[in-house]
C-alpha atoms as a PDB file:
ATOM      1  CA  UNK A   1      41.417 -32.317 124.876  1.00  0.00           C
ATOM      2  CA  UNK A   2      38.195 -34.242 125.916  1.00  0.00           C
ATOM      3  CA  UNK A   3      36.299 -33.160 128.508  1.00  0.00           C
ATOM      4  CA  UNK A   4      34.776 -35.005 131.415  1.00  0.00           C
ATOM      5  CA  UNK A   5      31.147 -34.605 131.814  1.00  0.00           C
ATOM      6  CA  UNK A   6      29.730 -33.222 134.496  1.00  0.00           C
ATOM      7  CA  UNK A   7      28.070 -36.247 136.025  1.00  0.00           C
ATOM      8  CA  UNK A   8      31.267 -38.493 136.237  1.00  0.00           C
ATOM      9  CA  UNK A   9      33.331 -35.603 137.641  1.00  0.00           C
ATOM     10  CA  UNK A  10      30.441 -35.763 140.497  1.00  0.00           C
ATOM     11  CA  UNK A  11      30.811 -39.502 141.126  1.00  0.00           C
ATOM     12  CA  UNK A  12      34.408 -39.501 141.298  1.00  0.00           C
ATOM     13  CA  UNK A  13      34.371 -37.213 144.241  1.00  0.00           C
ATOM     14  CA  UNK A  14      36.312 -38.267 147.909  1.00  0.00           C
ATOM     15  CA  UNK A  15      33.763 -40.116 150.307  1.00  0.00           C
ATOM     16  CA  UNK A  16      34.039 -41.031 153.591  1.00  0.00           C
ATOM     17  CA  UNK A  17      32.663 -44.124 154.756  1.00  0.00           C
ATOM     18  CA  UNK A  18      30.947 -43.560 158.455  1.00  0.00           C
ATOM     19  CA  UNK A  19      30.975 -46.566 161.122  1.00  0.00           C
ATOM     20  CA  UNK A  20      29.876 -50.118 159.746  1.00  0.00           C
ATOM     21  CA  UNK A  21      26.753 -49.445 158.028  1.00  0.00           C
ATOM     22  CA  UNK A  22      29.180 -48.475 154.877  1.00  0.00           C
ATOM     23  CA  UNK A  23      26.856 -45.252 154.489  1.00  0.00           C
ATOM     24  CA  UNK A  24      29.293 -42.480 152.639  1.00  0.00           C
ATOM     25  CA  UNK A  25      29.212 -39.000 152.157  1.00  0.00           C
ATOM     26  CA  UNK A  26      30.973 -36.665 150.674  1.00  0.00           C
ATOM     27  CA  UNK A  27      33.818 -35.676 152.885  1.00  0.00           C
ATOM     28  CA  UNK A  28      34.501 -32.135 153.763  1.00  0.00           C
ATOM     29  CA  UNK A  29      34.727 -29.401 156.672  1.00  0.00           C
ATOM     30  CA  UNK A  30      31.795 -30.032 158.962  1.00  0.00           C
ATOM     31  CA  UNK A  31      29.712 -27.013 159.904  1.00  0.00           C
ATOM     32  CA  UNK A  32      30.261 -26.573 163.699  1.00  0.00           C
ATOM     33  CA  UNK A  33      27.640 -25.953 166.104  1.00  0.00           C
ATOM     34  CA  UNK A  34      26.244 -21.900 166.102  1.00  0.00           C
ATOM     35  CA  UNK A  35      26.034 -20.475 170.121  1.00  0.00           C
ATOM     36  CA  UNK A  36      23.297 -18.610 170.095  1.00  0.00           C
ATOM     37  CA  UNK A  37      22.430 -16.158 172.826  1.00  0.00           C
ATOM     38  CA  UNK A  38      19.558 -18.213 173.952  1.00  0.00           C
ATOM     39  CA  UNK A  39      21.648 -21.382 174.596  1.00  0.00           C
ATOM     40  CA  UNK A  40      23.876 -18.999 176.691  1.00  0.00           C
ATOM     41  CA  UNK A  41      21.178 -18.387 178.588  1.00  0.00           C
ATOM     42  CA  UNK A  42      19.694 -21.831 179.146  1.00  0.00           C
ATOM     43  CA  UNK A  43      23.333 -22.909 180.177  1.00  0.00           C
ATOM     44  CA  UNK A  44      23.792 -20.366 182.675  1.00  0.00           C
ATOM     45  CA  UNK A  45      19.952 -20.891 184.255  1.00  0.00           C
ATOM     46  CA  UNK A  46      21.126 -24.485 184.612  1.00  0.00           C
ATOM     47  CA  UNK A  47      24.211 -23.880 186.127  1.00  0.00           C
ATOM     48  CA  UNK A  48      22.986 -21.812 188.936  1.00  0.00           C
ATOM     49  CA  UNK A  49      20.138 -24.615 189.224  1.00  0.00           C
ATOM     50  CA  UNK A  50      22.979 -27.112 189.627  1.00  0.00           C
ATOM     51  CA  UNK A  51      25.126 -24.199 192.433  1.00  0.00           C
ATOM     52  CA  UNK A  52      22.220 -24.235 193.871  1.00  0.00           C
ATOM     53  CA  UNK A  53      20.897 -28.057 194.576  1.00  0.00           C
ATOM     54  CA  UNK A  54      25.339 -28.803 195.102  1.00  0.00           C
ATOM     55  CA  UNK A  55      26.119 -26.342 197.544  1.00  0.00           C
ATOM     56  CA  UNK A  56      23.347 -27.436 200.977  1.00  0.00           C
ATOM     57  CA  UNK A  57      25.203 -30.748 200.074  1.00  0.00           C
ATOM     58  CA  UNK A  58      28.334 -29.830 199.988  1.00  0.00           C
ATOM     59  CA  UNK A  59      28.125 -27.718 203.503  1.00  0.00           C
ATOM     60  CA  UNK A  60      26.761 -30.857 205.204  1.00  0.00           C
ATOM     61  CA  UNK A  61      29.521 -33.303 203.535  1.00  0.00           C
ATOM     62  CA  UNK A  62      32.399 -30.921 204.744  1.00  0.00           C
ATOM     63  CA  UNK A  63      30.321 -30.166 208.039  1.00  0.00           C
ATOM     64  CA  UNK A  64      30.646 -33.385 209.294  1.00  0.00           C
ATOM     65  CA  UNK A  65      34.485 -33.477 209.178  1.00  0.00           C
ATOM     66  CA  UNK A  66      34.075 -30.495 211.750  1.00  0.00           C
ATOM     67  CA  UNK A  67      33.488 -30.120 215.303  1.00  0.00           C
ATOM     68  CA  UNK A  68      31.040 -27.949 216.801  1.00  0.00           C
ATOM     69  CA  UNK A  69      33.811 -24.765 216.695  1.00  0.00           C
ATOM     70  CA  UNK A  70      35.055 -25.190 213.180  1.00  0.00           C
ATOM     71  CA  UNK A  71      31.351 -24.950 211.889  1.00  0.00           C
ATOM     72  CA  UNK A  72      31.250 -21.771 212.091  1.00  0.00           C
ATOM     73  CA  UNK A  73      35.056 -20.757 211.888  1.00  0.00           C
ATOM     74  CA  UNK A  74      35.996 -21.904 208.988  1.00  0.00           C
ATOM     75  CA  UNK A  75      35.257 -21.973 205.456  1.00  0.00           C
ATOM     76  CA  UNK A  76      31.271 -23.747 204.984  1.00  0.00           C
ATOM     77  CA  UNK A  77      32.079 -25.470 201.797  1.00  0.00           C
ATOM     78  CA  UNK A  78      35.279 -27.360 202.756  1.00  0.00           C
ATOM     79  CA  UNK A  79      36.511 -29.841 204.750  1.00  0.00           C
ATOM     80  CA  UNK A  80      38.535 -29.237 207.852  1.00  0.00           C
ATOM     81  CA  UNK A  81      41.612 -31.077 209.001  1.00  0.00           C
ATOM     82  CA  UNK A  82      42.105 -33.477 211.040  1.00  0.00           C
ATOM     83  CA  UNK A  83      38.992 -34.806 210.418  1.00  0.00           C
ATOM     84  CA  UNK A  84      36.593 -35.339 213.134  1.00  0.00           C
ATOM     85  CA  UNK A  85      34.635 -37.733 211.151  1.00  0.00           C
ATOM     86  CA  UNK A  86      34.601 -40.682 213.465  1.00  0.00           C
ATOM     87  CA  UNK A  87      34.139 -38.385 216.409  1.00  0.00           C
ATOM     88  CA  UNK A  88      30.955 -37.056 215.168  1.00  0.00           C
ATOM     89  CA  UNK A  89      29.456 -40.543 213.939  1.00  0.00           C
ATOM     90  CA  UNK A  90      30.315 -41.603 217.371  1.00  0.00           C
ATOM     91  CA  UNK A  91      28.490 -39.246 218.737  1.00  0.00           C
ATOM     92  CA  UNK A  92      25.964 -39.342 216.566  1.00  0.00           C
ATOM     93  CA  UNK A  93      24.855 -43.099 217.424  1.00  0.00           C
ATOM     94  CA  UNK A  94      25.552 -42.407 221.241  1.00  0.00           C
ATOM     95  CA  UNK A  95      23.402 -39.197 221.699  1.00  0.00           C
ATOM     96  CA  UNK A  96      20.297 -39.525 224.175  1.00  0.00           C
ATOM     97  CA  UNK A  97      21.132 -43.052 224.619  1.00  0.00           C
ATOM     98  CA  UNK A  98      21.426 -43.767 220.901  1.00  0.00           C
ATOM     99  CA  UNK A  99      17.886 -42.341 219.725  1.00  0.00           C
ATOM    100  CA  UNK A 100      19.038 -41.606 216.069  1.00  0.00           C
ATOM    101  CA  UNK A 101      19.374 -45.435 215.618  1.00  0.00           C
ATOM    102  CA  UNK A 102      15.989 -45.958 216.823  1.00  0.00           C
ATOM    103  CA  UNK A 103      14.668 -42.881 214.541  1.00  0.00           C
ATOM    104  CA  UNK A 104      16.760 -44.408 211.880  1.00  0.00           C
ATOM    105  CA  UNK A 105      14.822 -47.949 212.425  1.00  0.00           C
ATOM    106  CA  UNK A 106      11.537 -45.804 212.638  1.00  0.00           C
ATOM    107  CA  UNK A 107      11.625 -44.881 209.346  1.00  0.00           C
ATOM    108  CA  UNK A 108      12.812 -47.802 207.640  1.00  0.00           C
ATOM    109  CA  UNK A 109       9.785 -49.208 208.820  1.00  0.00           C
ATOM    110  CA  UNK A 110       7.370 -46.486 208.082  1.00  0.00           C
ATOM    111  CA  UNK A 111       9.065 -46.292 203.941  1.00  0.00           C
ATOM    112  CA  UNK A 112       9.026 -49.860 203.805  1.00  0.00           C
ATOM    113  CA  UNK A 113       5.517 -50.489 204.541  1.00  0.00           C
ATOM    114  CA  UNK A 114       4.592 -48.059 202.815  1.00  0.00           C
ATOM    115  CA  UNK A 115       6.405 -48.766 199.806  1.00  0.00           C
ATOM    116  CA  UNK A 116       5.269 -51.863 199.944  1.00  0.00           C
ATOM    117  CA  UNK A 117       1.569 -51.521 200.648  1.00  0.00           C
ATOM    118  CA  UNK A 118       1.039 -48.303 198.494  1.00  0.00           C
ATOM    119  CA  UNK A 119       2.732 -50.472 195.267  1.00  0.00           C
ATOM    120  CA  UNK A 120       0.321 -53.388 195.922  1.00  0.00           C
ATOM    121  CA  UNK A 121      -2.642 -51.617 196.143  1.00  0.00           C
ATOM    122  CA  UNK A 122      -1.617 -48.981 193.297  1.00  0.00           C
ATOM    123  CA  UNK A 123      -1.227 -52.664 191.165  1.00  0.00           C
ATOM    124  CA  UNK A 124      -4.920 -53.807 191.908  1.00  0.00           C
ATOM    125  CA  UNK A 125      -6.203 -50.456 191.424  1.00  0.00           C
ATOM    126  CA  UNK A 126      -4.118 -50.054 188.406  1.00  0.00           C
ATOM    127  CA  UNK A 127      -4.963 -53.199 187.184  1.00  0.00           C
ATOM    128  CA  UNK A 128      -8.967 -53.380 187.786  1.00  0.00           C
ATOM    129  CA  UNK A 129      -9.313 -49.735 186.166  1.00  0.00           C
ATOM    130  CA  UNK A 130      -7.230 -50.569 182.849  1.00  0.00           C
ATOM    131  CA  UNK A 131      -8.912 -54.117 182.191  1.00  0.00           C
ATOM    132  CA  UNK A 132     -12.309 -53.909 183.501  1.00  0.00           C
ATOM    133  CA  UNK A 133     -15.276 -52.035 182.734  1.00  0.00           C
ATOM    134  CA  UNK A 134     -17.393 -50.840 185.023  1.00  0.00           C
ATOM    135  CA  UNK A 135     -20.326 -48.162 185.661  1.00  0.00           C
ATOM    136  CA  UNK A 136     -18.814 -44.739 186.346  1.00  0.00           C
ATOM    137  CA  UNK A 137     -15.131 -46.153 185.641  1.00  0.00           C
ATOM    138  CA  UNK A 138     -13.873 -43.048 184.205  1.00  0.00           C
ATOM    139  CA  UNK A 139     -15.587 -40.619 186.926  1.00  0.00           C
ATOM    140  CA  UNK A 140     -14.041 -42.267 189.595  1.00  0.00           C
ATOM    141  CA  UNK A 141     -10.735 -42.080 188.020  1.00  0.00           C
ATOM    142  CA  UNK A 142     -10.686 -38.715 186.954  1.00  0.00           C
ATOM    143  CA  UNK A 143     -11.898 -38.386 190.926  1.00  0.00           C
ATOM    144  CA  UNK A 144      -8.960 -39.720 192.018  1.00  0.00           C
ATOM    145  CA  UNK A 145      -6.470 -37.752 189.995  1.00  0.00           C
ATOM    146  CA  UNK A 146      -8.213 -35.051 191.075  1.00  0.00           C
ATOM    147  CA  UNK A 147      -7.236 -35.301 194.833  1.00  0.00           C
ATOM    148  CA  UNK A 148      -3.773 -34.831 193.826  1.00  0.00           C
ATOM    149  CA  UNK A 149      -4.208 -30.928 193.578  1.00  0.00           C
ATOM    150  CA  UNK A 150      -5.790 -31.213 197.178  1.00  0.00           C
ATOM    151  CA  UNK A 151      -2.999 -29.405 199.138  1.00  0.00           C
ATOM    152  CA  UNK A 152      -2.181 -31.693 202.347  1.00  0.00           C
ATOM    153  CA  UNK A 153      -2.910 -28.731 204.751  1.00  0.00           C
ATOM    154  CA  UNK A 154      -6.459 -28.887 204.213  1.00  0.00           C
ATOM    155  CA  UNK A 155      -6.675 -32.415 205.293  1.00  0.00           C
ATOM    156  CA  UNK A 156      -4.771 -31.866 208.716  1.00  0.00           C
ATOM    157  CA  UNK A 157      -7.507 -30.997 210.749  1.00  0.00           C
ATOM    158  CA  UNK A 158      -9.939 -33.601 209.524  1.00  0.00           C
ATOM    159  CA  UNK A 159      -7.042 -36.400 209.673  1.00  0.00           C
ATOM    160  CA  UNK A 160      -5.871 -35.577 212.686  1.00  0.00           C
ATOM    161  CA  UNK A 161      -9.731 -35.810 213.943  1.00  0.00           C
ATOM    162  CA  UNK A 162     -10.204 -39.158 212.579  1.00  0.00           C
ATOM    163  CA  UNK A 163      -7.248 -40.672 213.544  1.00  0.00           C
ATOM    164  CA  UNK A 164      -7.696 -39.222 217.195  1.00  0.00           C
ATOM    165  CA  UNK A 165     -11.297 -40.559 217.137  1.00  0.00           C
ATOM    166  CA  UNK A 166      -9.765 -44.259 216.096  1.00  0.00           C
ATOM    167  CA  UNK A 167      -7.027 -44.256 218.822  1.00  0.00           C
ATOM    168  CA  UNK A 168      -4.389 -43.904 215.964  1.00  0.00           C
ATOM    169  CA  UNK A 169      -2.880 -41.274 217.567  1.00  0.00           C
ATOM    170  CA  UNK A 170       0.916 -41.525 218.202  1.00  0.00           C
ATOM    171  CA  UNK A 171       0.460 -44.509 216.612  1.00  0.00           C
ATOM    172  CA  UNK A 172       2.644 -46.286 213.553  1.00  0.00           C
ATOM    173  CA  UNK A 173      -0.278 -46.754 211.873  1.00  0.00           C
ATOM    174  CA  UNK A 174      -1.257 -43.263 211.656  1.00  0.00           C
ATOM    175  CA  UNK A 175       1.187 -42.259 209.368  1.00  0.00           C
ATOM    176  CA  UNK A 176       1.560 -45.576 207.724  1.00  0.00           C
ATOM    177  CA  UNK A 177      -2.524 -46.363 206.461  1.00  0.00           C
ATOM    178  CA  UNK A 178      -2.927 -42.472 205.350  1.00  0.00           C
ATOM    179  CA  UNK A 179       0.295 -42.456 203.225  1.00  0.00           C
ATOM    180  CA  UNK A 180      -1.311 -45.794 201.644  1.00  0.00           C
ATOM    181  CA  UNK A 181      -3.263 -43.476 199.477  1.00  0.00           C
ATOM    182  CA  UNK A 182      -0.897 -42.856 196.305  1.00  0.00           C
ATOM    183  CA  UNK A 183      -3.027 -41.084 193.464  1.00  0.00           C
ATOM    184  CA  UNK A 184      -0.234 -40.608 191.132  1.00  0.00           C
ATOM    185  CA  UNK A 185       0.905 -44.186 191.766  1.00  0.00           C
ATOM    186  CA  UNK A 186      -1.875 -45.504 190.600  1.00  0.00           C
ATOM    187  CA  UNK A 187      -1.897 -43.531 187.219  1.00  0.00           C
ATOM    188  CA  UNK A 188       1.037 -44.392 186.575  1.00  0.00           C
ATOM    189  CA  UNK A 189       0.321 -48.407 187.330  1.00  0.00           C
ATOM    190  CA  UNK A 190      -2.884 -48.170 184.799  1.00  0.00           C
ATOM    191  CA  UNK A 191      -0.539 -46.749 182.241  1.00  0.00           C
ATOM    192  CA  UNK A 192       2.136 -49.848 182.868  1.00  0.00           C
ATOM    193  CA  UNK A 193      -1.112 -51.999 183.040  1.00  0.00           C
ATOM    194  CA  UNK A 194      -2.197 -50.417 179.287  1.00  0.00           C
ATOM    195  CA  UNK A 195       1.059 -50.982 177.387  1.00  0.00           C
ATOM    196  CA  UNK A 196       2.455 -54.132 179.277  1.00  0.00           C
ATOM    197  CA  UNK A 197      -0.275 -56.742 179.306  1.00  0.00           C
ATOM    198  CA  UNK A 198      -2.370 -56.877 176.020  1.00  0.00           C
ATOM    199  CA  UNK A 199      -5.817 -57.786 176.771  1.00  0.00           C
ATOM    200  CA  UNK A 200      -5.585 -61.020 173.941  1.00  0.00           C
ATOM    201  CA  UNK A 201      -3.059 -62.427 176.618  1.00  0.00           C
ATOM    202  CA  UNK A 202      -5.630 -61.968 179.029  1.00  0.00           C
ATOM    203  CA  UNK A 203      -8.526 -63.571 176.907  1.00  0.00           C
ATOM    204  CA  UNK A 204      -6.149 -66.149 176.286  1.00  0.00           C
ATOM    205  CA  UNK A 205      -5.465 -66.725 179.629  1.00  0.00           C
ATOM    206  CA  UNK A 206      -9.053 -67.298 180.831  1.00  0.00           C
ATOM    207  CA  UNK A 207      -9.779 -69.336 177.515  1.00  0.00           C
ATOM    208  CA  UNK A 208      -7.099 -71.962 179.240  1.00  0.00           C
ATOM    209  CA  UNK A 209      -8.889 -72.132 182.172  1.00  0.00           C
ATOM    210  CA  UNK A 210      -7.149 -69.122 184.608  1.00  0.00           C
ATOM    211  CA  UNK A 211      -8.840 -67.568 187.480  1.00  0.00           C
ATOM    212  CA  UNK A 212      -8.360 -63.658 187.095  1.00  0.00           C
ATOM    213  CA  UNK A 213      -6.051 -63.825 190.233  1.00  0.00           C
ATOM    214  CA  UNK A 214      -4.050 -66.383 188.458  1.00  0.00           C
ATOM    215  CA  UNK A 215      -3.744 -63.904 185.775  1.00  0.00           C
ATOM    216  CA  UNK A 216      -2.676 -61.040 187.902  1.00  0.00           C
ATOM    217  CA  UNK A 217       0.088 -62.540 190.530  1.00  0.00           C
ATOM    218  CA  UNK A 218       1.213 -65.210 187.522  1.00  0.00           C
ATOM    219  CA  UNK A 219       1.169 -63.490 184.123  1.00  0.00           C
ATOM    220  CA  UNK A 220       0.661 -59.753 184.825  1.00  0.00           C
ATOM    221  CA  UNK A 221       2.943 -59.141 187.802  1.00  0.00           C
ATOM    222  CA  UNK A 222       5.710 -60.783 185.976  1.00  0.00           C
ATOM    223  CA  UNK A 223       5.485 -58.440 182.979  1.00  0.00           C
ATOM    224  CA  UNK A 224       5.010 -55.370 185.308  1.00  0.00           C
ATOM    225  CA  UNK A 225       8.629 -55.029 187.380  1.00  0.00           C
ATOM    226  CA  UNK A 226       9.824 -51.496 185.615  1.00  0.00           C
ATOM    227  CA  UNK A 227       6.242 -50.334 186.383  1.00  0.00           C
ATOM    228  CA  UNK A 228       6.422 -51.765 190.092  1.00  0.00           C
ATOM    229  CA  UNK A 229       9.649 -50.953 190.865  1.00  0.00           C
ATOM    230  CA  UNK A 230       9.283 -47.703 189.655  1.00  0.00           C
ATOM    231  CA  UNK A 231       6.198 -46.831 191.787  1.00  0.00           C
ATOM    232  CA  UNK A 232       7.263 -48.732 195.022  1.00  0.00           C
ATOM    233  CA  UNK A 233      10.436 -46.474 194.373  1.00  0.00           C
ATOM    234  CA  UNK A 234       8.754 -43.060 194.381  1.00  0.00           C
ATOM    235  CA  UNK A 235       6.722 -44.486 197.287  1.00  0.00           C
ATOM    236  CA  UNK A 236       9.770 -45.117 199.566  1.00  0.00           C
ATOM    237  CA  UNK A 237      11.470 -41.707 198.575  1.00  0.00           C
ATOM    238  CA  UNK A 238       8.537 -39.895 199.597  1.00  0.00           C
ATOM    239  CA  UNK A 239       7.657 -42.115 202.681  1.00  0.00           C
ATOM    240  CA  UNK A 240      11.667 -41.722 204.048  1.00  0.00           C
ATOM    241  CA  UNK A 241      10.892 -37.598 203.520  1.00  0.00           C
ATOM    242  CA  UNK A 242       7.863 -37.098 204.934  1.00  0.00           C
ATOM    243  CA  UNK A 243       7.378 -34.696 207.609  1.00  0.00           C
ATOM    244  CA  UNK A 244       4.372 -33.096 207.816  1.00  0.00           C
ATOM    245  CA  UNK A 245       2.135 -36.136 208.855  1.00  0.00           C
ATOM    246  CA  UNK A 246       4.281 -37.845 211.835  1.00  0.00           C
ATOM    247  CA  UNK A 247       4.479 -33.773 212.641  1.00  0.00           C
ATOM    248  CA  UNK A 248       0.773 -33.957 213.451  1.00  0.00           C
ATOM    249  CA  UNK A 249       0.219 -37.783 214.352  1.00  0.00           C
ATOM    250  CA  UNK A 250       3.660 -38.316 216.997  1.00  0.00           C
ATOM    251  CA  UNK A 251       4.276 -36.696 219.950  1.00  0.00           C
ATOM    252  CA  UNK A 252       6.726 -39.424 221.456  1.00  0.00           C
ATOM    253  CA  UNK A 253      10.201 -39.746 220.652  1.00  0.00           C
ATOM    254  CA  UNK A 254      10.271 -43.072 220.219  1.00  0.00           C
ATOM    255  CA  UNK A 255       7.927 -43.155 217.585  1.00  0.00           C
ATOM    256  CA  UNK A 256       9.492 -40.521 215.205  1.00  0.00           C
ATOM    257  CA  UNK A 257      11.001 -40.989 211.588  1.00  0.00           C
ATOM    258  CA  UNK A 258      14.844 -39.087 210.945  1.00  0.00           C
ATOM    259  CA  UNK A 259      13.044 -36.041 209.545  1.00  0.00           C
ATOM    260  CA  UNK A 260      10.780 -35.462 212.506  1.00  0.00           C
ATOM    261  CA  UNK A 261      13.642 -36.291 214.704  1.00  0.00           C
ATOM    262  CA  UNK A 262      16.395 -33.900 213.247  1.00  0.00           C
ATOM    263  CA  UNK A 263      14.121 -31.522 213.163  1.00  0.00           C
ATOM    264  CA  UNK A 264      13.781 -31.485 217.177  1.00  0.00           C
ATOM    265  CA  UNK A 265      17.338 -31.489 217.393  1.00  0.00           C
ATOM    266  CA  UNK A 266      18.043 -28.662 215.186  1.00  0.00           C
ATOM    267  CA  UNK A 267      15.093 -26.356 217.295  1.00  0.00           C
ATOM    268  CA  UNK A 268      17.583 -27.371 220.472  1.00  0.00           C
ATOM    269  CA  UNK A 269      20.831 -26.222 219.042  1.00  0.00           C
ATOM    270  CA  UNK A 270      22.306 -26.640 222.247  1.00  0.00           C
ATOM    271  CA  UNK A 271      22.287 -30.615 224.114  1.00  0.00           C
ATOM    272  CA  UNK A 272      22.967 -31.559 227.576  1.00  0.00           C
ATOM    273  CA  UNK A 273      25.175 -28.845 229.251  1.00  0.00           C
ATOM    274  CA  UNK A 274      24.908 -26.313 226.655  1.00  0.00           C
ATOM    275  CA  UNK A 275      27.139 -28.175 224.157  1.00  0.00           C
ATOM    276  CA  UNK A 276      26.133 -27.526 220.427  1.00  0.00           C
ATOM    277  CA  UNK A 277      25.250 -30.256 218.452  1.00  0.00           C
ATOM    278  CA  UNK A 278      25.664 -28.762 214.825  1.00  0.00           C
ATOM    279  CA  UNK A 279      28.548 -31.366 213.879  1.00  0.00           C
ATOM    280  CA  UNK A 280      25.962 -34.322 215.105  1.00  0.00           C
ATOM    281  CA  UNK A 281      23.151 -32.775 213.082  1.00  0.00           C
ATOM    282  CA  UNK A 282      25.363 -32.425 209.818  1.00  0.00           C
ATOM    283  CA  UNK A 283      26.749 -36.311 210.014  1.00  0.00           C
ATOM    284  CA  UNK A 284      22.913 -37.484 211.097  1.00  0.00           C
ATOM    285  CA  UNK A 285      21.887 -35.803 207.956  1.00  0.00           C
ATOM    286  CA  UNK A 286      23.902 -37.184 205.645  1.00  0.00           C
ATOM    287  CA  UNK A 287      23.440 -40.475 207.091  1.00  0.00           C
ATOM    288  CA  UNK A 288      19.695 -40.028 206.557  1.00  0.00           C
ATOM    289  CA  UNK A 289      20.014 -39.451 202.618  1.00  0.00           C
ATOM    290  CA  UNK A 290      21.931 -42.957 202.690  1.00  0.00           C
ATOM    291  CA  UNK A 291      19.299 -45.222 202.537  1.00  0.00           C
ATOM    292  CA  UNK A 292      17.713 -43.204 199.180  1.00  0.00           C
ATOM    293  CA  UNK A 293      20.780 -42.865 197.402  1.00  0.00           C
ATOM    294  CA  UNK A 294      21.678 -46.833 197.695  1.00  0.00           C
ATOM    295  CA  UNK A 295      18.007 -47.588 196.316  1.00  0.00           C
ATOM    296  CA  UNK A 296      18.475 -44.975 193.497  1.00  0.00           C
ATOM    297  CA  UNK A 297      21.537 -46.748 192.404  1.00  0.00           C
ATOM    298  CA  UNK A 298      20.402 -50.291 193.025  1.00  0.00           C
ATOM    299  CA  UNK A 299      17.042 -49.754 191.119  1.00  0.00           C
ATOM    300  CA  UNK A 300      18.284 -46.722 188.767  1.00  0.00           C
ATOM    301  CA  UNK A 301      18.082 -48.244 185.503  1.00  0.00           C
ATOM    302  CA  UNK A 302      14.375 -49.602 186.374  1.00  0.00           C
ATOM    303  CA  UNK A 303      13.086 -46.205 187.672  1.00  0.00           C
ATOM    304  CA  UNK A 304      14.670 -44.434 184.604  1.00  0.00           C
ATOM    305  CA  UNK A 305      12.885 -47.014 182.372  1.00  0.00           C
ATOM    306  CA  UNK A 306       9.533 -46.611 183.957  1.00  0.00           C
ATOM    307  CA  UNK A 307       9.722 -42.847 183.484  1.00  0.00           C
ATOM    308  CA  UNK A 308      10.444 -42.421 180.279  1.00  0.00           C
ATOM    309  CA  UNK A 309       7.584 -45.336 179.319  1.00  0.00           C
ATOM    310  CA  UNK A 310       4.797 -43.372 181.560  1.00  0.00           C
ATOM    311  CA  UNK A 311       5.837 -40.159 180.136  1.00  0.00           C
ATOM    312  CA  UNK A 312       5.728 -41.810 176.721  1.00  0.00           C
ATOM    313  CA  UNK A 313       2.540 -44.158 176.641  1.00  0.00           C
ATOM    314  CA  UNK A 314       0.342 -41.994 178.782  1.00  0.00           C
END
């Protein structure tokens, strides 16, 4: 009997042919995945990470289905029944003559403006340090990235000073110029700046006859919406949040932002004729995360681009 040799026994043997790239293999039992002990441990560090971000939100989604008795009577993580949903929102919008929709309107404008004026300027800044050269370019950038590890306490006194001394003083603009200043916005808008618009488009450009603001607003800006949107993003979320500077700047009602203004009502548990207000502070502060979690959705897949390119190309 003849035998096969070796080579053809090899080539004969079963293949399986993986998606449409007709790539084969040999087919076979596939080694499953090991669990080591460390994965185990990763897994459970995340989870209690996860427990522990879920379950604030979770108290003040089921809080607001409560009234101001069942907070406390019943079970913190779920919801109550009947519902006092409506109740509570009604409340919540009719409270010292509706303030929380005034608070509400405060601090759309303050994250707007903010969002808007810190993106702009992080663009120019952005912009003039990646494609122009300059004496001491490099100092004053590494300057500027420097005054990120400046913590904001140590400023308080000065800022408060200057703004007092400039009549800026429960004022808008006190907490809207000072939160203009956006160090790691404009790192990150040099590195969009280095990888977006090649500096042979820009030669190009001027070879044809454009003015360097041409070039910005008509050819760069275009090119630069992950990068914008991405900053003017991180802007707003930290604008909507902030609460240390109104803390120190307002001093009237009217002028506060949701944080600041939540944060009076929780120190006065108790509103007019000793009536809690923990069910009006629960629905106010989910209402407050609105706003943020509509933009994150809206702009999500731009923000999540512009991440992963700074992180990459920096």
């Amino acid at each position: 009997m003849s035998t096969i040799p070796a080579r053809h026994q090899a080539a004969k043997a079963p293949v399986s042919v993986i998606g449409s790239t007709g790539l084969a293999r040999p087919s076979g039992p596939t080694k499953k995945p090991t669990v080591t002990a460390g994965s185990l441990v990763r897994n459970l560090i995340l989870a209690v990470f996860l427990i522990y971000c879920v379950l604030p939100a979770m108290w003040i989604i089921a809080g607001m289905t409560k009234d101001n008795g069942q907070i406390f009577s019943t079970f913190g993580l779920w919801f109550s029944y009947p519902f006092h949903v409506l109740e509570n929102l009604t409340g919540l919008v009719t409270y010292q003559d509706g303030i929380y929709v005034r608070w509400f309107g405060n601090s759309l404008i303050y994250a707007s403006s903010i969002s808007f004026g810190s993106t702009m300027i992080c663009a120019l800044g952005g912009y003039a340090f990646s494609k122009y050269e300059f004496p001491g370019k490099q100092f004053i950038f590494n300057f500027i990235l420097g005054t990120i590890m400046v913590p904001s306490t140590a400023l308080v006194l000065p800022l408060f000073l200057m703004l007092n001394k400039i009549g800026l003083v429960n004022n808008m603009l006190g907490v809207i110029l000072p939160s203009l200043v956006n160090p790691f916005g404009l790192y990150l808008m040099k590195v969009f700046w280095d990888s977006s618009l090649p500096n042979e488009l820009i030669e190009a450009s001027r070879l044809e006859g454009a003015g360097e603001l041409q070039i910005f607003w008509r050819i760069g800006i275009p090119l630069m919406q992950t990068g914008l949107v991405t900053v003017a993003l991180l802007a707003f979320v930290g604008a909507w949040n902030n609460f240390f500077l109104p803390l120190i700047v307002l001093s009237e009602q009217h002028l506060f932002p949701l944080t600041l203004g939540l944060n009076v009502w929780n120190s006065v548990t108790f509103g007019a004729g000793g009536k809690p207000i923990y069910s009006i502070i629960a629905m106010g502060s989910l209402v407050s995360v609105l706003p943020l979690l509509i933009a994150f959705v809206v702009l999500g897949k731009y923000w999540r681009g512009g991440l992963t390119a700074g992180a990459t190309k920096g």
